[in-house]
N, C-alpha and C. Protein backbone atom coordinates (compact mmCIF):
# COMPACT_ATOMS: atom_id res chain seq x y z
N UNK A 1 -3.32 -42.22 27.61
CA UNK A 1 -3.63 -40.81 27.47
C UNK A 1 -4.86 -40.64 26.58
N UNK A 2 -5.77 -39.76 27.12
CA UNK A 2 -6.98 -39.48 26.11
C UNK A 2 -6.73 -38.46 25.76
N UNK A 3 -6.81 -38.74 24.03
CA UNK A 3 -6.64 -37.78 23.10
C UNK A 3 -7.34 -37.99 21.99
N UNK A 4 -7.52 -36.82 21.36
CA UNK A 4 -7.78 -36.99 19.56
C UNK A 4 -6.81 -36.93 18.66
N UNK A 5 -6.70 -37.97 17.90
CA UNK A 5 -5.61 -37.84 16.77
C UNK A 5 -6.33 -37.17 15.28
N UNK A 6 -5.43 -36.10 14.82
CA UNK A 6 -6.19 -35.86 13.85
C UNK A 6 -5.09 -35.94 12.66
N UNK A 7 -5.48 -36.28 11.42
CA UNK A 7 -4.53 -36.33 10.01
C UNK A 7 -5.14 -35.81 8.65
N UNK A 8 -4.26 -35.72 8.13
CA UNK A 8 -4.87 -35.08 6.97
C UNK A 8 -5.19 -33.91 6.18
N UNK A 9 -4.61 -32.72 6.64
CA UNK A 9 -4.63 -31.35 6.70
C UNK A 9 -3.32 -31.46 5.46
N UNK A 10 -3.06 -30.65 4.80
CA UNK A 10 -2.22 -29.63 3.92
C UNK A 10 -2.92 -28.72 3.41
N UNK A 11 -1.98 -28.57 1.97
CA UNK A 11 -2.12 -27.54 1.07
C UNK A 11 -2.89 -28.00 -0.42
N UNK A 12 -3.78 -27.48 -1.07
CA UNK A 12 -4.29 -27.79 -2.00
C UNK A 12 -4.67 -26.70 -2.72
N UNK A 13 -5.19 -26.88 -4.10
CA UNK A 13 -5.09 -25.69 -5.13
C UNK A 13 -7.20 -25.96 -4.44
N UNK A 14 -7.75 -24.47 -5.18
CA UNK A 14 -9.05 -23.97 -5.20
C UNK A 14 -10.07 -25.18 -6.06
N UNK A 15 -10.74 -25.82 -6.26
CA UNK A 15 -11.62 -26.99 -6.72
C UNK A 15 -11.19 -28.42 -6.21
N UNK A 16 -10.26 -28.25 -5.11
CA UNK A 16 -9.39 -30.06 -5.06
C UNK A 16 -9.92 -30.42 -4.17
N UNK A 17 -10.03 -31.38 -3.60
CA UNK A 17 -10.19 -32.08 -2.50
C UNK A 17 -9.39 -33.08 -1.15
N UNK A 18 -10.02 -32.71 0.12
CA UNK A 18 -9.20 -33.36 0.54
C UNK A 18 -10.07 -33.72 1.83
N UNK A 19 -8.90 -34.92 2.79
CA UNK A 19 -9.89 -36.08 3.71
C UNK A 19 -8.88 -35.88 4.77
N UNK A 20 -10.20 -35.27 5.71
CA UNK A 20 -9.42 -35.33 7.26
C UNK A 20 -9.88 -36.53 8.03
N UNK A 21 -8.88 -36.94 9.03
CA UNK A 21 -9.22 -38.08 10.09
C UNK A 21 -9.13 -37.96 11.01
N UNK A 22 -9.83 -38.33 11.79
CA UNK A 22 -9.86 -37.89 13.64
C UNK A 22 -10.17 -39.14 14.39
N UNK A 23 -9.37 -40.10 15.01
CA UNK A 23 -9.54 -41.30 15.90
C UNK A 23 -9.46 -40.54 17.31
N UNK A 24 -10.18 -41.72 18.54
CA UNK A 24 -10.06 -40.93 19.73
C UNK A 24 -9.69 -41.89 20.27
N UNK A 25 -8.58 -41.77 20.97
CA UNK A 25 -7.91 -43.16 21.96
C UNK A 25 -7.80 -42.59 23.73
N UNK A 26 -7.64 -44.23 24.26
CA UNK A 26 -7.31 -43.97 25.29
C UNK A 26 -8.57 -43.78 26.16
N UNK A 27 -9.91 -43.69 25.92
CA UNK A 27 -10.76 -43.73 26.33
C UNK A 27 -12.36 -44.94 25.93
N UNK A 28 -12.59 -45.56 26.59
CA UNK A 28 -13.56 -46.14 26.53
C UNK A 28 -15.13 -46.08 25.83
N UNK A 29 -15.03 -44.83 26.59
CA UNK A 29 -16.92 -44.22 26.85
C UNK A 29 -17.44 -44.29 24.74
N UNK A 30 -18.31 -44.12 24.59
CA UNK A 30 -19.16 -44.02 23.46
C UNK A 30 -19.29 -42.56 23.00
N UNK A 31 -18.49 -42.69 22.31
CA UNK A 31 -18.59 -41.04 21.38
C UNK A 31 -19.83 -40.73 21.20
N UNK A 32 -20.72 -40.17 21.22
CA UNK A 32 -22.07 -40.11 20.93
C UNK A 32 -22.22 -38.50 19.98
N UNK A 33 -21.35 -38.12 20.00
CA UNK A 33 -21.50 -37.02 18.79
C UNK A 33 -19.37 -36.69 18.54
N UNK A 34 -19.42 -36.66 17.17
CA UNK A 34 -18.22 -36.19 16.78
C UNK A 34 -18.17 -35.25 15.65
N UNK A 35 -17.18 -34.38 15.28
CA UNK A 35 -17.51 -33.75 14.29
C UNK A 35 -16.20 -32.68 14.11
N UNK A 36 -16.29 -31.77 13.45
CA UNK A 36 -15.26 -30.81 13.16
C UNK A 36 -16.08 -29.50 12.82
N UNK A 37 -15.22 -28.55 13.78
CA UNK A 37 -15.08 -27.20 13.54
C UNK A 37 -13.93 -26.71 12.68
N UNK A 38 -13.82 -25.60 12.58
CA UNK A 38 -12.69 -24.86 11.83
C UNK A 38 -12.75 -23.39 12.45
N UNK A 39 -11.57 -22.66 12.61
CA UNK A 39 -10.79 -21.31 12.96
C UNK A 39 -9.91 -20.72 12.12
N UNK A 40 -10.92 -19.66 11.06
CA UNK A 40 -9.40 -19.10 10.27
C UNK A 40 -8.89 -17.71 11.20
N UNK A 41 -7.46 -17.20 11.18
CA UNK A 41 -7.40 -16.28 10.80
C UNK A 41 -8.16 -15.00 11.79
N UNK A 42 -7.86 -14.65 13.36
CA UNK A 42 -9.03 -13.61 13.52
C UNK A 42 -10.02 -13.94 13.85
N UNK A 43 -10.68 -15.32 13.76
CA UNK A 43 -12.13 -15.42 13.53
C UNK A 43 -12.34 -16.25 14.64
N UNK A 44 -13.99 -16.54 14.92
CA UNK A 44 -13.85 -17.38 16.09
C UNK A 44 -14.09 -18.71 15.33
N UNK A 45 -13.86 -19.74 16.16
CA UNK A 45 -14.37 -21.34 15.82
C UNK A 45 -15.68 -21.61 15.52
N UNK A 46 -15.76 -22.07 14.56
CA UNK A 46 -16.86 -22.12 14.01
C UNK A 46 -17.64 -23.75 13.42
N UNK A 47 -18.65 -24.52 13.70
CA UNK A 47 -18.96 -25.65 13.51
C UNK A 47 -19.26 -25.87 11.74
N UNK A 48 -17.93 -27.02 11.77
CA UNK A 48 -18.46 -27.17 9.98
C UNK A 48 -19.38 -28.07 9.68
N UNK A 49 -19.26 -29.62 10.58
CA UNK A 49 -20.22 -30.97 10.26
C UNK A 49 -20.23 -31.46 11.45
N UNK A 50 -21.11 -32.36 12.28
CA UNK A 50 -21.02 -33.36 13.00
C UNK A 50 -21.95 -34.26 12.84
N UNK A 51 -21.81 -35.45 13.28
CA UNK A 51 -22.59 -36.98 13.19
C UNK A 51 -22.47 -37.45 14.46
N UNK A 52 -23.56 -37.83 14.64
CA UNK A 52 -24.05 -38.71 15.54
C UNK A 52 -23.56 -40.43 15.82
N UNK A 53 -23.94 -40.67 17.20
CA UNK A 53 -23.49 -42.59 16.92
C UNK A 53 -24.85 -43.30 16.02
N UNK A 54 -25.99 -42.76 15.86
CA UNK A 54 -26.75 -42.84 15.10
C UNK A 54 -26.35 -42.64 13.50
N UNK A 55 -25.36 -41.45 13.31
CA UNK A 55 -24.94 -41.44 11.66
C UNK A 55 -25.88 -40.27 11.37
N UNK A 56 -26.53 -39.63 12.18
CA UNK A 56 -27.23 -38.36 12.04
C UNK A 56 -26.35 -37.30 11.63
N UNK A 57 -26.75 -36.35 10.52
CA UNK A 57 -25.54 -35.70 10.15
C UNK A 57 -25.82 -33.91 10.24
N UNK A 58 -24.73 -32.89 10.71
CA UNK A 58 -25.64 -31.88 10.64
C UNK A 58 -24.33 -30.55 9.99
N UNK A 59 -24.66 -29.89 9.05
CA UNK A 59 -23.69 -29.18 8.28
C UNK A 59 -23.83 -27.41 8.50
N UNK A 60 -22.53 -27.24 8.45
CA UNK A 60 -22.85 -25.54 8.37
C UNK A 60 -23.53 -25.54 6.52
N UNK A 61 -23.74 -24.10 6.18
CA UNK A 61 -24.39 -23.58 5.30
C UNK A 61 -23.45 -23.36 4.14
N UNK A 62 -22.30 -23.26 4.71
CA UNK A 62 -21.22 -22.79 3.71
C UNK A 62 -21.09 -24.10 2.82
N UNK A 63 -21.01 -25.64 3.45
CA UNK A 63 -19.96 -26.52 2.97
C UNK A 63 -20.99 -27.47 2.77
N UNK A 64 -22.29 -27.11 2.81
CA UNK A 64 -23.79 -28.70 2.27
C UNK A 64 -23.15 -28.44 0.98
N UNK A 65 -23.06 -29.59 0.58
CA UNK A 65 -23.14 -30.02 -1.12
C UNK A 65 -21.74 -30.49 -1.45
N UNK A 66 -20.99 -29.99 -0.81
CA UNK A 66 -19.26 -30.03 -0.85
C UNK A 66 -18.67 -30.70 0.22
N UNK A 67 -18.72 -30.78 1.92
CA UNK A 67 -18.56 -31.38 2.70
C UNK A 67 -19.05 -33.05 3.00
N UNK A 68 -18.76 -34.11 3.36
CA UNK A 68 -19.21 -35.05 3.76
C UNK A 68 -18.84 -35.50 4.71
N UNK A 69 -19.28 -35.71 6.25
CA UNK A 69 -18.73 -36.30 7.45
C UNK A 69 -19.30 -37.76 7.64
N UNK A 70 -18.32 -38.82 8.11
CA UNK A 70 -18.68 -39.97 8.42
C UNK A 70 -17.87 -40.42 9.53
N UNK A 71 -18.64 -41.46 9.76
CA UNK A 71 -17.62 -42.22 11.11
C UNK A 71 -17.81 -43.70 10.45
N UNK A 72 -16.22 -43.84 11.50
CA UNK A 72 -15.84 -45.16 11.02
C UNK A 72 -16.54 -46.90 11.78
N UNK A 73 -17.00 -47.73 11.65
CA UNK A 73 -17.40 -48.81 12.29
C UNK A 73 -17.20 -48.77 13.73
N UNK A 74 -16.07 -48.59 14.15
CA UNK A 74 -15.73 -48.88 15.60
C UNK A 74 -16.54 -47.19 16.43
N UNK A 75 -17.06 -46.71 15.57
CA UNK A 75 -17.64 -45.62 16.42
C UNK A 75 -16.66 -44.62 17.02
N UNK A 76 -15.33 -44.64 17.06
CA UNK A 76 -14.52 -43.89 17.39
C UNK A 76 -13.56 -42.96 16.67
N UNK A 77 -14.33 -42.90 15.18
CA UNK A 77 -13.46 -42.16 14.40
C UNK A 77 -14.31 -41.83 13.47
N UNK A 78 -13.81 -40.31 12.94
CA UNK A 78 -14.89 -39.47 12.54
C UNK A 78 -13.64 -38.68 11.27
N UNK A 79 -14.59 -38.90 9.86
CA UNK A 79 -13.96 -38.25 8.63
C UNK A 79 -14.39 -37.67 8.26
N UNK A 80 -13.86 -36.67 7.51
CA UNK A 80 -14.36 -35.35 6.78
C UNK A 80 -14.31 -34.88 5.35
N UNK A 81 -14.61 -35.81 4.53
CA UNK A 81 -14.13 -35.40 3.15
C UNK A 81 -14.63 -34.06 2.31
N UNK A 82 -13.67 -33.87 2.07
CA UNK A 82 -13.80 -32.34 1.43
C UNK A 82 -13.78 -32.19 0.14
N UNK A 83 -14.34 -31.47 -1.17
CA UNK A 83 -14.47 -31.30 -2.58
C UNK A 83 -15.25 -30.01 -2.66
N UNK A 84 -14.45 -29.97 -3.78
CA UNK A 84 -14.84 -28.28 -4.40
C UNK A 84 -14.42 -27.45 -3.88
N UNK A 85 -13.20 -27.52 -2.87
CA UNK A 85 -12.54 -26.32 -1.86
C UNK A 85 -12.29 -25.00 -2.45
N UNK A 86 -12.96 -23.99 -1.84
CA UNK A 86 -12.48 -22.82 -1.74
C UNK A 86 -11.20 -22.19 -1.10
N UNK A 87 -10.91 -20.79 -1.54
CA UNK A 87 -10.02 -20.17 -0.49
C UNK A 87 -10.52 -19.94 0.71
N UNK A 88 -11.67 -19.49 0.85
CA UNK A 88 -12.44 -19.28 2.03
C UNK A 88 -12.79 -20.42 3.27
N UNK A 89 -12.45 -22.00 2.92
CA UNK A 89 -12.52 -22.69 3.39
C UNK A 89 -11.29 -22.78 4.30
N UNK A 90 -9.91 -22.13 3.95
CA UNK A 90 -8.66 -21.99 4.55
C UNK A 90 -8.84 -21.89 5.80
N UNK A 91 -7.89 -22.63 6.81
CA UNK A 91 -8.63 -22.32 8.76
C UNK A 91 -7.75 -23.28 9.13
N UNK A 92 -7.38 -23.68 10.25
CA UNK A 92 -7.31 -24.60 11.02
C UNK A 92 -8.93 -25.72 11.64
N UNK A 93 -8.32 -26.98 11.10
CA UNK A 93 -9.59 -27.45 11.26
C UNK A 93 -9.64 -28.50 12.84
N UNK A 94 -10.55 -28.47 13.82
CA UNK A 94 -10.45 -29.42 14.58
C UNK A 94 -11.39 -30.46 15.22
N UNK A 95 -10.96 -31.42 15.59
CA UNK A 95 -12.02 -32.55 15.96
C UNK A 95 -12.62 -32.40 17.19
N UNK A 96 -13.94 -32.51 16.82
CA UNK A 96 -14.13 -32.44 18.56
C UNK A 96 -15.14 -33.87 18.65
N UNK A 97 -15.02 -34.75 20.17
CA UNK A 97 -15.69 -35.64 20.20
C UNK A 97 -16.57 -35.18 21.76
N UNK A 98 -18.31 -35.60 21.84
CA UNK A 98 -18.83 -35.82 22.91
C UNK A 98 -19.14 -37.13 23.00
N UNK A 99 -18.60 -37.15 24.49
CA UNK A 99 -19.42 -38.05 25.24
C UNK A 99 -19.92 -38.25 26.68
N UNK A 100 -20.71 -38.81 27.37
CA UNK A 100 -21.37 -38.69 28.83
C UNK A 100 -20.16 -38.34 29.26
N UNK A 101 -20.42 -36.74 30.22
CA UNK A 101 -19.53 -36.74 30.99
C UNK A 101 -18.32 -35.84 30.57
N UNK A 102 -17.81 -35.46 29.09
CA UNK A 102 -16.88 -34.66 28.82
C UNK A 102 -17.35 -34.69 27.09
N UNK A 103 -15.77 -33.94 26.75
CA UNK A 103 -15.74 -33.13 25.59
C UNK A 103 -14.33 -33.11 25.07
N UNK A 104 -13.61 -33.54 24.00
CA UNK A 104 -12.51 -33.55 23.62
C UNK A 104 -12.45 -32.69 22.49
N UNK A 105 -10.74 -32.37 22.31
CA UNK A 105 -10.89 -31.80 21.31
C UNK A 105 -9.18 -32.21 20.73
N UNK A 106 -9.51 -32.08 19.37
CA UNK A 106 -8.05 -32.16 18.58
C UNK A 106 -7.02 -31.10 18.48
N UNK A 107 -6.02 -31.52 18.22
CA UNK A 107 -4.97 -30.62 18.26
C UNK A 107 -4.56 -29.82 16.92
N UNK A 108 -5.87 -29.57 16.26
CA UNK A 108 -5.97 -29.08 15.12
C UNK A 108 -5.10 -29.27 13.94
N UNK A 109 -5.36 -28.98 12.65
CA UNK A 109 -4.70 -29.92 11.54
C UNK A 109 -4.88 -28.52 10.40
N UNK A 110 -4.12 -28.20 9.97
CA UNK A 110 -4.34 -26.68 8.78
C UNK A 110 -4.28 -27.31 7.75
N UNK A 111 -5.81 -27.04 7.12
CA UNK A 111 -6.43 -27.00 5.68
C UNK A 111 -6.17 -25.48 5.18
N UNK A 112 -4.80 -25.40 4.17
CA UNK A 112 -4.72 -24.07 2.82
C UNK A 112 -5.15 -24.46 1.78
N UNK A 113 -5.76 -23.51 0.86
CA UNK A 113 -6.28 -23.92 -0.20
C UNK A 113 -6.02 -22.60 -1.03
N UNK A 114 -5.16 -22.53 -1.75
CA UNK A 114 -4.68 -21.57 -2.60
C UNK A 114 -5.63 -21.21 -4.46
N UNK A 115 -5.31 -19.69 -4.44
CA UNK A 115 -6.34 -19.55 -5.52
C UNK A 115 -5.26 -20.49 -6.96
């Protein structure tokens, strides 16, 4: 089955940090871009980070300085470490992977971050 696994989501107080994970199984092809959006609340989905199979990195505005996205060696897994969290950062967060040919997405993972 091709899917995205994603981990790492809870609850955390306002300045803490925390590390999401997103592996993609079941499929072969070369991820060639992966990354994570987020959906709070009402709102539409919105792009937080993605990286390239190059390691090219590209950030929303809200989360440069505080966000860091990486992928793992095997090219098929893509992390998200988080610091300095806001309340405003609160959402459902999800993985999405491209590659030739399609588009996956995770089954989303809820980041709260309480004042």
């Amino acid at each position: 089955q091709v899917q995205l696994v994603e981990s790492g989501g809870g609850l955390v107080q306002a300045g803490g940090s925390l590390r999401l994970s997103c592996a993609a199984s079941g499929i072969r092809l070369p991820m060639n871009v992966m990354g994570w959006y987020r959906q709070a609340p009402g709102k539409q989905r919105d792009l937080v980070a993605t990286i390239t199979s190059g390691r090219s990195t590209n950030y929303a505005d809200s989360v440069k300085g505080r966000f860091t996205v990486s992928r793992g060696n095997a090219l098929n897994t893509v992390y998200l470490q988080m610091n300095s969290l806001k309340v405003e950062d609160t959402a459902v967060y999800y993985c999405n992977a491209q590659f030739i040919g399609g588009n996956l997405w995770g089954q989303g993972t809820q980041v709260t971050v309480s004042s």
